[in-house]
Protein backbone atom coordinates (compact mmCIF):
# COMPACT_ATOMS: atom_id res chain seq x y z
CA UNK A 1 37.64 60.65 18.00
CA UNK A 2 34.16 58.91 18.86
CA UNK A 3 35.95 55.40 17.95
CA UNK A 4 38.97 56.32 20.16
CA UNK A 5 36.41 57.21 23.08
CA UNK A 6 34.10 53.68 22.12
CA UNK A 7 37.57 51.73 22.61
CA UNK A 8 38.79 53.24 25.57
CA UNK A 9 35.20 52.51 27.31
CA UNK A 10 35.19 49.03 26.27
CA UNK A 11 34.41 47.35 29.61
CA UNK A 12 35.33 44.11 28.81
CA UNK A 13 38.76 43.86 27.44
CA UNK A 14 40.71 40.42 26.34
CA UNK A 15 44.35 41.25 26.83
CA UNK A 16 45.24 37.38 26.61
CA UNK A 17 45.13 38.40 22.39
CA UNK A 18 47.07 41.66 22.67
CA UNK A 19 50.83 40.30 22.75
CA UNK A 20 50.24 37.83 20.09
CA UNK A 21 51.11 38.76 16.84
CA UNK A 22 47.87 39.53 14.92
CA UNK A 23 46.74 36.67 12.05
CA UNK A 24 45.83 38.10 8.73
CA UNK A 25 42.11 37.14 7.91
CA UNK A 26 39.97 38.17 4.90
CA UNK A 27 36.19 38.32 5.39
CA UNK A 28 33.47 38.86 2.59
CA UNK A 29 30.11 40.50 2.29
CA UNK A 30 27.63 40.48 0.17
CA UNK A 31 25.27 43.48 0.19
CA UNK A 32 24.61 46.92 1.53
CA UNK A 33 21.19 45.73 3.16
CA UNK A 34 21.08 45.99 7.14
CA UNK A 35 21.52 42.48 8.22
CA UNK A 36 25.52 43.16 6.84
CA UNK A 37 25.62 45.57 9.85
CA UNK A 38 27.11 43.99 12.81
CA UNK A 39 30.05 42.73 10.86
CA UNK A 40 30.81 46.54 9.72
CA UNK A 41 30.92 47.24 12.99
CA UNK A 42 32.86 44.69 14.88
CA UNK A 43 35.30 45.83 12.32
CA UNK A 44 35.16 49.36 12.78
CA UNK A 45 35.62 49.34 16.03
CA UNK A 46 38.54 46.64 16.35
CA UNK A 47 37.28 44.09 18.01
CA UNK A 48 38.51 41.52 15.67
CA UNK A 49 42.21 43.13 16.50
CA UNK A 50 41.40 43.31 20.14
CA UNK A 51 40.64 39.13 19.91
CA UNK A 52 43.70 38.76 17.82
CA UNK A 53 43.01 38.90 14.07
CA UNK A 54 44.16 41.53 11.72
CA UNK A 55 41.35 41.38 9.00
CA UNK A 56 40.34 42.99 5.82
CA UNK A 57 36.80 43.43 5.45
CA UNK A 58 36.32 42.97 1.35
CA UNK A 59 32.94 43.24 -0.67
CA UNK A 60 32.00 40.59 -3.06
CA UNK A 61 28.67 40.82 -5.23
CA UNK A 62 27.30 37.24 -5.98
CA UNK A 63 27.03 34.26 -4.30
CA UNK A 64 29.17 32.03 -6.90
CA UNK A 65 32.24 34.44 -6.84
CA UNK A 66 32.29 34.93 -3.44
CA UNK A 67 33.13 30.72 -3.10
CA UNK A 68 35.08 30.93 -5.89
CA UNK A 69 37.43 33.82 -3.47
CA UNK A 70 37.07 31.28 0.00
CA UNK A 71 37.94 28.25 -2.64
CA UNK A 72 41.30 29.60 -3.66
CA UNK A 73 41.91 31.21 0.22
CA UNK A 74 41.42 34.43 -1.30
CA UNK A 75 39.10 35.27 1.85
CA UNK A 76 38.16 33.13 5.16
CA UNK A 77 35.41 34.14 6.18
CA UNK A 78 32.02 34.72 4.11
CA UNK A 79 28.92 36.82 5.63
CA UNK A 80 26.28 36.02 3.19
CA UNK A 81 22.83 34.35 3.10
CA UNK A 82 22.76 30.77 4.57
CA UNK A 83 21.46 29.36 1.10
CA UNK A 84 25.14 30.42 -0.25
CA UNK A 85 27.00 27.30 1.85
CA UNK A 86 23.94 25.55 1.78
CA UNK A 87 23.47 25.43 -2.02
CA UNK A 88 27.98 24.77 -2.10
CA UNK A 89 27.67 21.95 0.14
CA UNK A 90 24.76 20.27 -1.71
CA UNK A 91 27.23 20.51 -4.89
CA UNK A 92 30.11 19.04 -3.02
CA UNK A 93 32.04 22.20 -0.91
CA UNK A 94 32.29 21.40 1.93
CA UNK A 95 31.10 24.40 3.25
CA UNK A 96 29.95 24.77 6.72
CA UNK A 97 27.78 27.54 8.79
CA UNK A 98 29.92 28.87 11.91
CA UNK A 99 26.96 31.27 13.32
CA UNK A 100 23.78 33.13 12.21
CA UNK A 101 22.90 36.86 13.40
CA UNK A 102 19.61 37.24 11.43
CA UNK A 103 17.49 33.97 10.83
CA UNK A 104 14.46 35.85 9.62
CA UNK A 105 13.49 37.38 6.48
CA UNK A 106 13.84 41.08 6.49
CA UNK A 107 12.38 41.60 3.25
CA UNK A 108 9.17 44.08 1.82
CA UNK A 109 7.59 43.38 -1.51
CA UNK A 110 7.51 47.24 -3.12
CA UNK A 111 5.99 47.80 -5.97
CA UNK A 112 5.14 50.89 -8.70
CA UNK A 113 1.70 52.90 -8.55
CA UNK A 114 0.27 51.15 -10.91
CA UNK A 115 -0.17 48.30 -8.96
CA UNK A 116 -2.99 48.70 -6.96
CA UNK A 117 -4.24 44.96 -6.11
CA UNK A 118 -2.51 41.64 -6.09
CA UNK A 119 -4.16 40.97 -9.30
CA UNK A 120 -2.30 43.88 -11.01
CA UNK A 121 0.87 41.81 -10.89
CA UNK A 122 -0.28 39.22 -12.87
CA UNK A 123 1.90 39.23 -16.66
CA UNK A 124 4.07 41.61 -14.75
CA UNK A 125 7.99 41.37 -14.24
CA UNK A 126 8.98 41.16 -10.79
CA UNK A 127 12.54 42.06 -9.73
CA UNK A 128 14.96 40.16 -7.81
CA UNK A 129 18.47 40.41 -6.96
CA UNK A 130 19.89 36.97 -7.97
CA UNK A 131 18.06 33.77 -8.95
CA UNK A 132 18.02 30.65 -6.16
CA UNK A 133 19.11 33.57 -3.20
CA UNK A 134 16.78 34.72 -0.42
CA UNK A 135 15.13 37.37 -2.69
CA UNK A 136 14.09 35.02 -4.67
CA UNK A 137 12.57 33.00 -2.09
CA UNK A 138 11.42 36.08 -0.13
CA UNK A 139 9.49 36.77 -3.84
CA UNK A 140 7.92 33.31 -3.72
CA UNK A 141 6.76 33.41 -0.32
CA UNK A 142 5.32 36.83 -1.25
CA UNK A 143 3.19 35.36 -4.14
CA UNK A 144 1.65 32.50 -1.98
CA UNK A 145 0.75 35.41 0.90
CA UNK A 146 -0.98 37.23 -1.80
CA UNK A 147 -2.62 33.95 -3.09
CA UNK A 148 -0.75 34.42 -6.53
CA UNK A 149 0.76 31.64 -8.61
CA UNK A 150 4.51 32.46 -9.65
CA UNK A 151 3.92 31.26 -12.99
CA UNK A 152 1.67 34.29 -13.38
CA UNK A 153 4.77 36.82 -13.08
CA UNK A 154 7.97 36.86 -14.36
CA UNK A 155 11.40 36.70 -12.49
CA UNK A 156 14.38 38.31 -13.37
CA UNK A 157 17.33 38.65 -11.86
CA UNK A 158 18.21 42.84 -11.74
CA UNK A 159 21.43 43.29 -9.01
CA UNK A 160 21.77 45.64 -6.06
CA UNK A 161 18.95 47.48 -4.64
CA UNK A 162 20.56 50.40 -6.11
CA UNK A 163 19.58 49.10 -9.88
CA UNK A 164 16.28 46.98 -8.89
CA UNK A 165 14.37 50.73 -7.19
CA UNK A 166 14.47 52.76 -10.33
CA UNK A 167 13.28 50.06 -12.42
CA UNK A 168 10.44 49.72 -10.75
CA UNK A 169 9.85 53.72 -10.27
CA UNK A 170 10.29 53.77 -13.87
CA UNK A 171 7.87 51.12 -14.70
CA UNK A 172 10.69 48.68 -16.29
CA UNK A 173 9.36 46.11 -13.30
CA UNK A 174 6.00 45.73 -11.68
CA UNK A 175 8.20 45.02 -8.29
CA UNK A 176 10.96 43.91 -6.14
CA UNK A 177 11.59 42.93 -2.85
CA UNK A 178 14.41 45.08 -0.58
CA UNK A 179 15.25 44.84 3.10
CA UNK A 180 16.26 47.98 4.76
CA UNK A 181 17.78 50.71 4.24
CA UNK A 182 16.99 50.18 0.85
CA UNK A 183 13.29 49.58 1.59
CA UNK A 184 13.03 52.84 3.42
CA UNK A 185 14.84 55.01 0.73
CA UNK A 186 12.41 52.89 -1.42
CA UNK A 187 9.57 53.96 0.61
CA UNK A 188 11.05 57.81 0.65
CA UNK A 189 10.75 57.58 -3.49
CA UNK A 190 7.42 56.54 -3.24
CA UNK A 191 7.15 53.32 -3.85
CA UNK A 192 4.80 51.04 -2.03
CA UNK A 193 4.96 47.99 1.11
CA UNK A 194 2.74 45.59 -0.44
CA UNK A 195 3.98 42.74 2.07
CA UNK A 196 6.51 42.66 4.96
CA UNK A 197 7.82 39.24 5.16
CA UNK A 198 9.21 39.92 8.92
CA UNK A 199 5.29 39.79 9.59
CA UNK A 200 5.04 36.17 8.14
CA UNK A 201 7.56 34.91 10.95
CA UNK A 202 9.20 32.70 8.69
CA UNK A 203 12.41 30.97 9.48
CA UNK A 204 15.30 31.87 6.99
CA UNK A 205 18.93 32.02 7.40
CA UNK A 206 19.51 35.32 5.89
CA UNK A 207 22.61 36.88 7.86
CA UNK A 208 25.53 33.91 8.40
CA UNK A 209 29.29 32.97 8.53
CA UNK A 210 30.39 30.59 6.81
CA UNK A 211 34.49 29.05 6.10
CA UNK A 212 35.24 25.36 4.56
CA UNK A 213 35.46 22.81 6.60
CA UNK A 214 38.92 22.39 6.16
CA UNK A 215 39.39 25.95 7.32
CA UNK A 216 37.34 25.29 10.43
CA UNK A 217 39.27 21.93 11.33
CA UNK A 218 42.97 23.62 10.52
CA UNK A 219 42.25 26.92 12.09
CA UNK A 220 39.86 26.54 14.93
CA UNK A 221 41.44 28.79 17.52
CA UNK A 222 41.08 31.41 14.52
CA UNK A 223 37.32 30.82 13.98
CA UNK A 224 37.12 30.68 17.63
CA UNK A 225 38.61 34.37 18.22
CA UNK A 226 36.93 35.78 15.42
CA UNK A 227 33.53 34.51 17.12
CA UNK A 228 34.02 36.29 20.41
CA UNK A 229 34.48 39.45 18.50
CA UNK A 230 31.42 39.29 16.38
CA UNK A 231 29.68 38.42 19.68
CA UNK A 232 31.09 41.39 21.05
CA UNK A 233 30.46 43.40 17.84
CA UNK A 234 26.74 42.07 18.09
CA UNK A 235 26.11 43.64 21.56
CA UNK A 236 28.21 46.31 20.44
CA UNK A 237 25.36 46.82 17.71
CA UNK A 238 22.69 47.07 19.54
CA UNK A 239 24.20 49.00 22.32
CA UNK A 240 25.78 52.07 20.68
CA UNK A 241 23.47 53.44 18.07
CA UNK A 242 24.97 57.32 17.31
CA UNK A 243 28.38 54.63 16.58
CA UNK A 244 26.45 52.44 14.60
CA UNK A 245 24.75 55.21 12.20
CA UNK A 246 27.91 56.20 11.41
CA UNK A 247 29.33 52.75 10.12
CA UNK A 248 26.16 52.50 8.21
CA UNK A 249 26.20 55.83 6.55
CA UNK A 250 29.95 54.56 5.78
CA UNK A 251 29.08 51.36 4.08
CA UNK A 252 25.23 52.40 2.54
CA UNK A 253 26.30 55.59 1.53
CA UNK A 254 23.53 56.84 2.30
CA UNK A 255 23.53 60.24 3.75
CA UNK A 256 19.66 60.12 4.87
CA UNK A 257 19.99 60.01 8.72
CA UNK A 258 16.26 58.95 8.76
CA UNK A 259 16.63 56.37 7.03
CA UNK A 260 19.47 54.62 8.30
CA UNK A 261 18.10 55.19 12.30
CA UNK A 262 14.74 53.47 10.96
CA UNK A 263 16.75 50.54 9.13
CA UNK A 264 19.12 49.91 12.80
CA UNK A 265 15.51 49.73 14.57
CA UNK A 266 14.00 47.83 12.19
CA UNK A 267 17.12 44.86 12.49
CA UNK A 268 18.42 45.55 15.68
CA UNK A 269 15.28 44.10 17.51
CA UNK A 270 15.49 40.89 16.14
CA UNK A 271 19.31 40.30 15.45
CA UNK A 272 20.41 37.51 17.48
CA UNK A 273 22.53 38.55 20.18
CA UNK A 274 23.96 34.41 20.65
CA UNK A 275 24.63 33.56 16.67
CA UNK A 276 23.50 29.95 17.20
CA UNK A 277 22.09 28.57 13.74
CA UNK A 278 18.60 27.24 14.17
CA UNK A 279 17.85 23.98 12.19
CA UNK A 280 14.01 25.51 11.32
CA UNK A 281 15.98 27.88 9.27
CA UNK A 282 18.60 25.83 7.39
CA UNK A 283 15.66 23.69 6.52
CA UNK A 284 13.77 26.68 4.79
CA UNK A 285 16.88 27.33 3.13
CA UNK A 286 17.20 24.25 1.36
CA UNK A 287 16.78 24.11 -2.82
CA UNK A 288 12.85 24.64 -3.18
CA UNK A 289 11.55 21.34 -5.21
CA UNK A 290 14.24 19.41 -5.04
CA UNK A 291 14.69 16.52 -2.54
CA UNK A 292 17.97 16.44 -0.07
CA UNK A 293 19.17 12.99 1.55
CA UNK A 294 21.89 14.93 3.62
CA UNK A 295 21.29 15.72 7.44
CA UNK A 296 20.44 19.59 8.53
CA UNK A 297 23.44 19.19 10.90
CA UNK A 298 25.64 18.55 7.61
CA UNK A 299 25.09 22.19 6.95
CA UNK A 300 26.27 24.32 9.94
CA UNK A 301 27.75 24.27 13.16
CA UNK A 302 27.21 25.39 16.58
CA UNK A 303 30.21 23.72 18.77
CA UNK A 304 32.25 26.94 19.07
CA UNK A 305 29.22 29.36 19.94
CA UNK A 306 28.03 26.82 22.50
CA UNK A 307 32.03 26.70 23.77
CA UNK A 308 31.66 30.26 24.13
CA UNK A 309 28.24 29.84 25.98
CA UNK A 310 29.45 27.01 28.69
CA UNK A 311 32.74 28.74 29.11
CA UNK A 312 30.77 31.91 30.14
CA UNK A 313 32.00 34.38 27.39
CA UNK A 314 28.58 34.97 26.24
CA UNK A 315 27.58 35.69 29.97
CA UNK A 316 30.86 38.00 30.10
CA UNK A 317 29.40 39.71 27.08
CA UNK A 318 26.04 40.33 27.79
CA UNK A 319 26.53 41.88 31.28
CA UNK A 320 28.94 44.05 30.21
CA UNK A 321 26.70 45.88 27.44
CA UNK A 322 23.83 46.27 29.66
């Protein structure tokens, strides 16, 4: 019933879409963690039918499966973190970043009680969700806040938040590092904030789309729609919170209303309402130690969000969520 009532207040409505038959479109996520958000809900609330696109919204753990689906056109669309495409491209997939909703790193560094100082970590095992991803770099970044060199802990790739908490509440792991919800219910079990990394103001592509180039080039009037819905579904986000806790409590399952209002505050205030992909962030996101002889712009583009800017869809958008 709330959906029905969401939809039928919908003040901006694009009925050029509505006669056209719908195209099928398959789009991946990655994670439960509350950058994944706005996607959830542009889908839940049909804006990606309203604009003309009947998708399936499919969850895919792991960075290297989830090409392997877009490789054989399994899905189209990929919401993941920007060092996914990044990391494809720089192996020879021509991969490409459509648009970025989070481009910082939402990430704290938890650990058991019995760490009580930096120095406790040292010889310890520190928990991450997959080598070469953002928690690993989140981890890193971590270490050289605390003034700690990584070859004094140990990093081991553990999975989902869901896995990583208990191991460190049992002791199995010194640490890990979680972005909300998961840091809160972390939090709630008593674990420990050693470190937010939103503090450090750091530059990271951690919430983007991504196709293949050859998807972008054969199907632009489909990446095209499916951006002024996610625009939509952004404002959307940050507009309609009771709608949005729902979704969440959906996805997360997590039933702890607390929790989930804290983890929409915590991301909504810095989501990025125009999904333009800074440069500063791809460049963070780029293998650490290794050097690169391709151009940042080789990695993502911006042509159809700034299309949507100077054609005054954004501007359409924005007035009428306020």
């Amino acid at each position: 019933m709330i959906l029905k009532l969401l939809l039928a207040g919908m003040v901006f409505a694009t009925t050029i879409f509505s006669s056209a038959q719908a195209q099928p479109v398959r789009i991946s996520y990655g994670g439960t963690s509350g950058y994944n958000v706005p996607v959830w809900v542009t889908q839940d609330a049909g804006l990606f039918k309203t604009y003309g696109l009947n998708t399936e919204l499919i969850f895919i753990s792991g960075a290297a499966l989830g090409m392997q689906a877009m490789l054989a056109n399994e899905i189209h669309f990929a919401n993941t973190s920007g060092s996914a495409p990044i990391n494809a491209t720089l192996q020879g997939t021509d991969s490409v970043i459509i648009g970025t909703s989070y481009d910082l790193i939402p990430y704290g560094f938890v650990v058991n009680k019995d760490i009580q100082s930096p120095a406790d970590l040292k010889g310890k095992i520190v928990a991450i969700s997959r080598l070469g991803g953002v928690t690993e770099l989140a981890a890193r970044f971590t270490f050289e806040k605390l003034g700690l060199n990584p070859k004094d802990m140990t990093l081991i790739q553990a999975g989902p938040d869901a896995q990583r908490i208990p191991a460190v509440q049992s002791g199995k792991v010194a640490a890990t590092v979680i972005a909300p919800p998961g840091l809160f219910a972390a939090v709630a079990r008593g674990l420990r904030v050693l470190v937010d990394l939103t503090d450090l103001g750091i530059k990271y592509p951690t919430s983007v789309f991504f196709v293949t180039r050859a998807y972008l080039t054969q199907n632009r009037p489909a990446v095209k729609k499916f951006l002024m819905a996610f625009i939509e579904g952004l404002h959307l986000y940050a507009r309609k919170k009771d709608f949005v806790l729902q979704v969440m409590k959906k996805y997360t399952k997590l039933d702890d209303p607390e929790v989930l209002s804290k983890s929409h505050d915590y991301f909504v205030k810095k989501t990025l309402m125009i999904p333009l992909t800074d440069a500063a962030a791809v460049k963070n996101a780029l293998p650490m130690g290794k050097p690169v002889d391709r151009k940042l712009e080789d990695f993502y583009d911006n042509s159809i969000v700034r299309e949507l800017i100077n054609e005054g869809f954004v501007e359409k958008i924005s007035k009428a969520y306020k």
